[in-house]
PDB file of N, CA and C in Angstrom:
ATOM      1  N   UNK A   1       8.387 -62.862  70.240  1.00  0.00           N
ATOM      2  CA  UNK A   1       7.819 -61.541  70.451  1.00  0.00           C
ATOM      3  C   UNK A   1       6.343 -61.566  70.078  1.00  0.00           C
ATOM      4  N   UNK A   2       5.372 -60.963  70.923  1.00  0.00           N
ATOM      5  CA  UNK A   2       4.139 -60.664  70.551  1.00  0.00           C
ATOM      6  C   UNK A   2       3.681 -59.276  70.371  1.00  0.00           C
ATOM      7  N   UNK A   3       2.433 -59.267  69.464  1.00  0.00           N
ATOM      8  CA  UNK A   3       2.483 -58.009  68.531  1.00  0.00           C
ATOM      9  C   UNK A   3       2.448 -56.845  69.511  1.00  0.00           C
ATOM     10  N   UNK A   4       2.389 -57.028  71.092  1.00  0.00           N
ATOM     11  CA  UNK A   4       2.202 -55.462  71.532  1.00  0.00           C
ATOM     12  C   UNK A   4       4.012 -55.199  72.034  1.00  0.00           C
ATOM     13  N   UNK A   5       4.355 -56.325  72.026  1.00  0.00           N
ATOM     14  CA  UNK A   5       5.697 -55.736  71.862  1.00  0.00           C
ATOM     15  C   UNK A   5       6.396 -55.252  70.753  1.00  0.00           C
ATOM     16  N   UNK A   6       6.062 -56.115  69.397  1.00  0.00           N
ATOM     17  CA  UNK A   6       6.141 -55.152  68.386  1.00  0.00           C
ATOM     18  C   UNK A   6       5.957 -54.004  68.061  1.00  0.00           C
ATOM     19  N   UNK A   7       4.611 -53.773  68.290  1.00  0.00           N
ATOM     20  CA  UNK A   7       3.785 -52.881  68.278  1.00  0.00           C
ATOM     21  C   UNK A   7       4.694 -51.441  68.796  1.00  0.00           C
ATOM     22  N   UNK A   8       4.751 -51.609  70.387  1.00  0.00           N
ATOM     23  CA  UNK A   8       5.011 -50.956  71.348  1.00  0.00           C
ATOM     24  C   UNK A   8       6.493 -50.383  70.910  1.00  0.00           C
ATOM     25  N   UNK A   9       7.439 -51.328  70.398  1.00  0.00           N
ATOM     26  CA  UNK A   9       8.888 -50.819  70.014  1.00  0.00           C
ATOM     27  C   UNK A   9       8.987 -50.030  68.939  1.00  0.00           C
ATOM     28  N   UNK A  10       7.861 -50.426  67.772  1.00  0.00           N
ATOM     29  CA  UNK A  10       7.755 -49.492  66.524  1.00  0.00           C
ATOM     30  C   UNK A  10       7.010 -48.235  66.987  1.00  0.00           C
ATOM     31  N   UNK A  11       5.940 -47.906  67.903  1.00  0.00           N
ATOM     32  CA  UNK A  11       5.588 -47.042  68.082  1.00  0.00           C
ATOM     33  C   UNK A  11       6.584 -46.161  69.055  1.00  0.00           C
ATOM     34  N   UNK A  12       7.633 -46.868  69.942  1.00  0.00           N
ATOM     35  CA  UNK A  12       8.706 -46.009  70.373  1.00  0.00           C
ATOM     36  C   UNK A  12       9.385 -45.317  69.222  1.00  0.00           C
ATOM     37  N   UNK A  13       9.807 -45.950  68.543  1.00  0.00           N
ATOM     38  CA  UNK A  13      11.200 -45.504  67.613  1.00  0.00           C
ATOM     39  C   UNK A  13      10.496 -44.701  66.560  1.00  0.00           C
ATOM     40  N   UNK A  14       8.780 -44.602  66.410  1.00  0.00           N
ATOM     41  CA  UNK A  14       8.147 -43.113  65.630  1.00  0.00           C
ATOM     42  C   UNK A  14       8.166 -41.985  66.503  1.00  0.00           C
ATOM     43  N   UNK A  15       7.671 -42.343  67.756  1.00  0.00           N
ATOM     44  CA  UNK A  15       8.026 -41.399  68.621  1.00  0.00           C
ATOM     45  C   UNK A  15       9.296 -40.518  68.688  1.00  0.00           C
ATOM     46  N   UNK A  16      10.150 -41.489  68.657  1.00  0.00           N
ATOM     47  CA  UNK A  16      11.571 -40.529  68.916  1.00  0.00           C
ATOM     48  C   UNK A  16      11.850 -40.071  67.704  1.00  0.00           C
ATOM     49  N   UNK A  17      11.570 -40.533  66.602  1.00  0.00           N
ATOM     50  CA  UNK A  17      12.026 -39.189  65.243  1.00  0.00           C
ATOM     51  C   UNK A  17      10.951 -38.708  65.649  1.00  0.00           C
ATOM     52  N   UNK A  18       9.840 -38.113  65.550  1.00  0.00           N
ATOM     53  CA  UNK A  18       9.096 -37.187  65.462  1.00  0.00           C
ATOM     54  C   UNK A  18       9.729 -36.077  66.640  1.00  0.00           C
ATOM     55  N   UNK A  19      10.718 -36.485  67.962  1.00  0.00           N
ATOM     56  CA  UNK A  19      10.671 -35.886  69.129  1.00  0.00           C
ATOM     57  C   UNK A  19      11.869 -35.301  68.691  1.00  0.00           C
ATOM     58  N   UNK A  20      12.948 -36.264  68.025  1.00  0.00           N
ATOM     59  CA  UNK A  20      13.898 -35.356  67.182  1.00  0.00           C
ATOM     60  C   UNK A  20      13.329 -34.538  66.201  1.00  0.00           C
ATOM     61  N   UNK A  21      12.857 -34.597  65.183  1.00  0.00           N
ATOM     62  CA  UNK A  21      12.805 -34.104  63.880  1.00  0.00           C
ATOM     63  C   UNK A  21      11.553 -32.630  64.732  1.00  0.00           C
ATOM     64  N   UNK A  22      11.095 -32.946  66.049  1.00  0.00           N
ATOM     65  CA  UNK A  22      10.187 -31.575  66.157  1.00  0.00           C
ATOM     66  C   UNK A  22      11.344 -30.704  66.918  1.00  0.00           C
ATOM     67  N   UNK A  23      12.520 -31.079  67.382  1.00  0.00           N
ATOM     68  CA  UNK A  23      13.771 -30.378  67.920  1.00  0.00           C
ATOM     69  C   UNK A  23      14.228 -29.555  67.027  1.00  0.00           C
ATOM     70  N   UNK A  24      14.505 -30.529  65.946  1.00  0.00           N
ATOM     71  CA  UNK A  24      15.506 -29.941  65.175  1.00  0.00           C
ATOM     72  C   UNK A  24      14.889 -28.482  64.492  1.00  0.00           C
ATOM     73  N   UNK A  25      13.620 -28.554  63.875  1.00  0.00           N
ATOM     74  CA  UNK A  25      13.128 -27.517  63.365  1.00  0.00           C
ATOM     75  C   UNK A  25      12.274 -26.488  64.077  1.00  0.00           C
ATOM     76  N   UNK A  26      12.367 -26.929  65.689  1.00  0.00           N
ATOM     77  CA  UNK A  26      11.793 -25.924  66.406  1.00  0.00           C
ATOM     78  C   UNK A  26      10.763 -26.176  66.191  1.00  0.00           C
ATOM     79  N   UNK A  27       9.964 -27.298  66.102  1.00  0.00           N
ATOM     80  CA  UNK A  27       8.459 -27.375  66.487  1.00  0.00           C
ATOM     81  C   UNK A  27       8.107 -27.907  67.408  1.00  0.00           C
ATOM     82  N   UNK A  28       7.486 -27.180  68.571  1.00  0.00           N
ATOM     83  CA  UNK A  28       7.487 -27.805  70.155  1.00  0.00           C
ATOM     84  C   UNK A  28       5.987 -29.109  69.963  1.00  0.00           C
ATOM     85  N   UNK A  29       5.173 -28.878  68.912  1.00  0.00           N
ATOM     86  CA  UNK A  29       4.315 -29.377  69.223  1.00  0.00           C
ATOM     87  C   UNK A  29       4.314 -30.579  68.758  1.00  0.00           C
ATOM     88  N   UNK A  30       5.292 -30.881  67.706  1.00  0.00           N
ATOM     89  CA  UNK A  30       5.653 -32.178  66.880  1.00  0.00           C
ATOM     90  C   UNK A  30       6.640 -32.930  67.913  1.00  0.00           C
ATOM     91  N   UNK A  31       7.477 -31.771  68.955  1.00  0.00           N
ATOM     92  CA  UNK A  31       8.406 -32.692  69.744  1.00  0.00           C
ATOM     93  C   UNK A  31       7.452 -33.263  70.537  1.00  0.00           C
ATOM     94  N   UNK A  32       6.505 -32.972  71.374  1.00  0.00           N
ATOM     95  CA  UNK A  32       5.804 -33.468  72.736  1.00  0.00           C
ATOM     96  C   UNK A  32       4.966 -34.138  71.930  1.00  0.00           C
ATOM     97  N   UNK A  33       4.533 -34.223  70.792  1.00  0.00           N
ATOM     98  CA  UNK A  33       3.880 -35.700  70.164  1.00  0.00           C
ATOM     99  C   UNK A  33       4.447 -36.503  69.527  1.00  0.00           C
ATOM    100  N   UNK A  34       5.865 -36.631  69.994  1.00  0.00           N
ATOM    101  CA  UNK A  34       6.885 -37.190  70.015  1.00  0.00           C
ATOM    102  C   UNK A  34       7.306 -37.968  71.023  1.00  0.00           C
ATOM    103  N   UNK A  35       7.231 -36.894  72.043  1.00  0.00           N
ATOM    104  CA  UNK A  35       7.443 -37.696  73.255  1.00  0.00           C
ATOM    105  C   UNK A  35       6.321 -39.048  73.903  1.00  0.00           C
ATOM    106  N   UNK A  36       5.239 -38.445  73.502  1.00  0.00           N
ATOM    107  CA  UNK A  36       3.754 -38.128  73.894  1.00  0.00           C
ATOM    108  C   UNK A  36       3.674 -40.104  73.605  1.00  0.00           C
ATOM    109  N   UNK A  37       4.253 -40.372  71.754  1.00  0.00           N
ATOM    110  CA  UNK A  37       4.042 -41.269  71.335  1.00  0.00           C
ATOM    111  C   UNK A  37       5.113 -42.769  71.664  1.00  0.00           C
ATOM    112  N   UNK A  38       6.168 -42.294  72.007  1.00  0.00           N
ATOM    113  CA  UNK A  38       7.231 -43.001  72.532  1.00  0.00           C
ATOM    114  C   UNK A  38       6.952 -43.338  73.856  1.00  0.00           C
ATOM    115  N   UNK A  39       6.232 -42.338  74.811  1.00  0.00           N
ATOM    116  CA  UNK A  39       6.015 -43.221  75.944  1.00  0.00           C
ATOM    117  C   UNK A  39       5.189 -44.295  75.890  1.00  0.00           C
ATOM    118  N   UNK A  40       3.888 -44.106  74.840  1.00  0.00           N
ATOM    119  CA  UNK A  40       2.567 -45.194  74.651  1.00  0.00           C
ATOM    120  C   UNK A  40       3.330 -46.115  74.156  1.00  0.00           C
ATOM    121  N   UNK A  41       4.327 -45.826  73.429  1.00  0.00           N
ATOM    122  CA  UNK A  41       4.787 -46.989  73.044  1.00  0.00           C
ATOM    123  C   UNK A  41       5.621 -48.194  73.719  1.00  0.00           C
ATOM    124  N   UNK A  42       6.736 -47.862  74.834  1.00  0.00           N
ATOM    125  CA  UNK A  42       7.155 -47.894  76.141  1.00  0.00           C
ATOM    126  C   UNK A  42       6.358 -49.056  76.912  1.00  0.00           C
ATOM    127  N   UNK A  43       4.948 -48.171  76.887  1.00  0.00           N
ATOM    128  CA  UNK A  43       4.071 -49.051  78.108  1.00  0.00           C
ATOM    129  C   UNK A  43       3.417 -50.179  77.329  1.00  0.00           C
ATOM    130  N   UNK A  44       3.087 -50.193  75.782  1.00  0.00           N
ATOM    131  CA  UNK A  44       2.792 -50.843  75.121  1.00  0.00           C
ATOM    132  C   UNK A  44       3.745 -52.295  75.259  1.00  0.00           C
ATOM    133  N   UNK A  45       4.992 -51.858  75.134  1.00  0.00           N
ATOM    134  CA  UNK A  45       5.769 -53.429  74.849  1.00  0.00           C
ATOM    135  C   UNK A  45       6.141 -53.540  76.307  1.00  0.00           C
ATOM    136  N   UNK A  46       6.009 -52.774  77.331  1.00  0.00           N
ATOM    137  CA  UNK A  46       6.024 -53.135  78.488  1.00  0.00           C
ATOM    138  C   UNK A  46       4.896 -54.456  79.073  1.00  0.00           C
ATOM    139  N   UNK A  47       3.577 -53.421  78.398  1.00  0.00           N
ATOM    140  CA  UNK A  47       2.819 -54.910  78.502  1.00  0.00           C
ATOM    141  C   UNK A  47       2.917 -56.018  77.899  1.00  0.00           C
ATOM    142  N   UNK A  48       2.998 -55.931  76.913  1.00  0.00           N
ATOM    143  CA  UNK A  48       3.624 -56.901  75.831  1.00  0.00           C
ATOM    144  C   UNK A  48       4.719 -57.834  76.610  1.00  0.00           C
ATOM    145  N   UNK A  49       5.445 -57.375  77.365  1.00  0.00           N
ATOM    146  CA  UNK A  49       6.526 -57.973  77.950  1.00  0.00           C
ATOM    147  C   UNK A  49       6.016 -58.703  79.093  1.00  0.00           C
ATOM    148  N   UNK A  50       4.875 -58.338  79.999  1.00  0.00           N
ATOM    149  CA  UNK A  50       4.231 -59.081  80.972  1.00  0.00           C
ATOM    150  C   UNK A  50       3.483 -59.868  80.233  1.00  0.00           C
ATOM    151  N   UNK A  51       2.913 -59.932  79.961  1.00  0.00           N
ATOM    152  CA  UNK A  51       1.970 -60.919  78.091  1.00  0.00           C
ATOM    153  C   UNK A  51       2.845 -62.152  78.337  1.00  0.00           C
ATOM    154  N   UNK A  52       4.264 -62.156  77.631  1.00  0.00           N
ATOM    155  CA  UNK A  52       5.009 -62.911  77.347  1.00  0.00           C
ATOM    156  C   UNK A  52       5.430 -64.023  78.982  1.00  0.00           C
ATOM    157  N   UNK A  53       5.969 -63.155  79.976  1.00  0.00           N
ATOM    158  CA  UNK A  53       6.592 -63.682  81.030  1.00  0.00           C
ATOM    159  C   UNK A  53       5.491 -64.634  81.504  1.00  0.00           C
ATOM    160  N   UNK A  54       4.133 -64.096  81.676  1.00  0.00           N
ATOM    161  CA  UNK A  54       3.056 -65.007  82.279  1.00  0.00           C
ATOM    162  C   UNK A  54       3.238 -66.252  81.503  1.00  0.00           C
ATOM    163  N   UNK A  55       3.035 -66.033  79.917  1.00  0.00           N
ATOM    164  CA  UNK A  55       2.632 -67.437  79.206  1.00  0.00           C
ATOM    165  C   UNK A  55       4.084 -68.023  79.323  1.00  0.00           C
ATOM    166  N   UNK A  56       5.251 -67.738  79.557  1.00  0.00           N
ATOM    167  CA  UNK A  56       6.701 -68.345  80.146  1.00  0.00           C
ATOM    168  C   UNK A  56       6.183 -69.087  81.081  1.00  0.00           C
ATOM    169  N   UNK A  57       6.272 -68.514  81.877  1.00  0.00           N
ATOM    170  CA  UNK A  57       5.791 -69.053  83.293  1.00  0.00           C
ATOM    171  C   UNK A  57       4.335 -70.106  83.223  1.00  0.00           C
ATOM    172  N   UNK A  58       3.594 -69.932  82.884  1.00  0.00           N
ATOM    173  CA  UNK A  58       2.444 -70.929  82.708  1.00  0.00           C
ATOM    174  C   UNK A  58       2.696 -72.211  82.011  1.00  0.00           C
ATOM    175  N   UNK A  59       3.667 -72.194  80.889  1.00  0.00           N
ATOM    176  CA  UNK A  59       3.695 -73.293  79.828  1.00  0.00           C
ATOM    177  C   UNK A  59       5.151 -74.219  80.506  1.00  0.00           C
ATOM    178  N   UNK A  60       6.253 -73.293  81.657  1.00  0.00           N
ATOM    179  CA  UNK A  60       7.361 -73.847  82.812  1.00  0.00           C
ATOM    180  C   UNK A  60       6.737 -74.731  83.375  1.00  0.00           C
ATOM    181  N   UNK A  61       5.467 -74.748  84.093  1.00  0.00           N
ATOM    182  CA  UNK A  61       4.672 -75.824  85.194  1.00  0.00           C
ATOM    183  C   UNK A  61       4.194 -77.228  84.356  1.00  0.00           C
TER     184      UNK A  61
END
């Protein structure tokens, strides 16, 4: 794993408590920076995940 996949999975899983924990107490604005942060995080280890496949693929040849 490389750090934007790290990165990217820890910044999902803050995202989603904050998206719960702004549910639970009825704070809309803590949920959608919740959401807000789980998606960056998403695309983060998404890239992270193309990161990885290239240098797969480069170090295969």
């Amino acid at each position: 794993m490389n750090k934007d996949q790290t990165n990217g999975r820890i910044a999902e899983a803050k995202g989603k408590v904050k998206e719960v924990a702004g549910k639970i107490v009825g704070n809309k604005d803590l949920e959608l920076k919740g959401k807000v942060q789980n998606t960056q995080g998403k695309v983060q280890a998404a890239f992270g995940d193309v990161k990885a496949n290239i240098k797969s693929a480069k170090n295969s040849k």
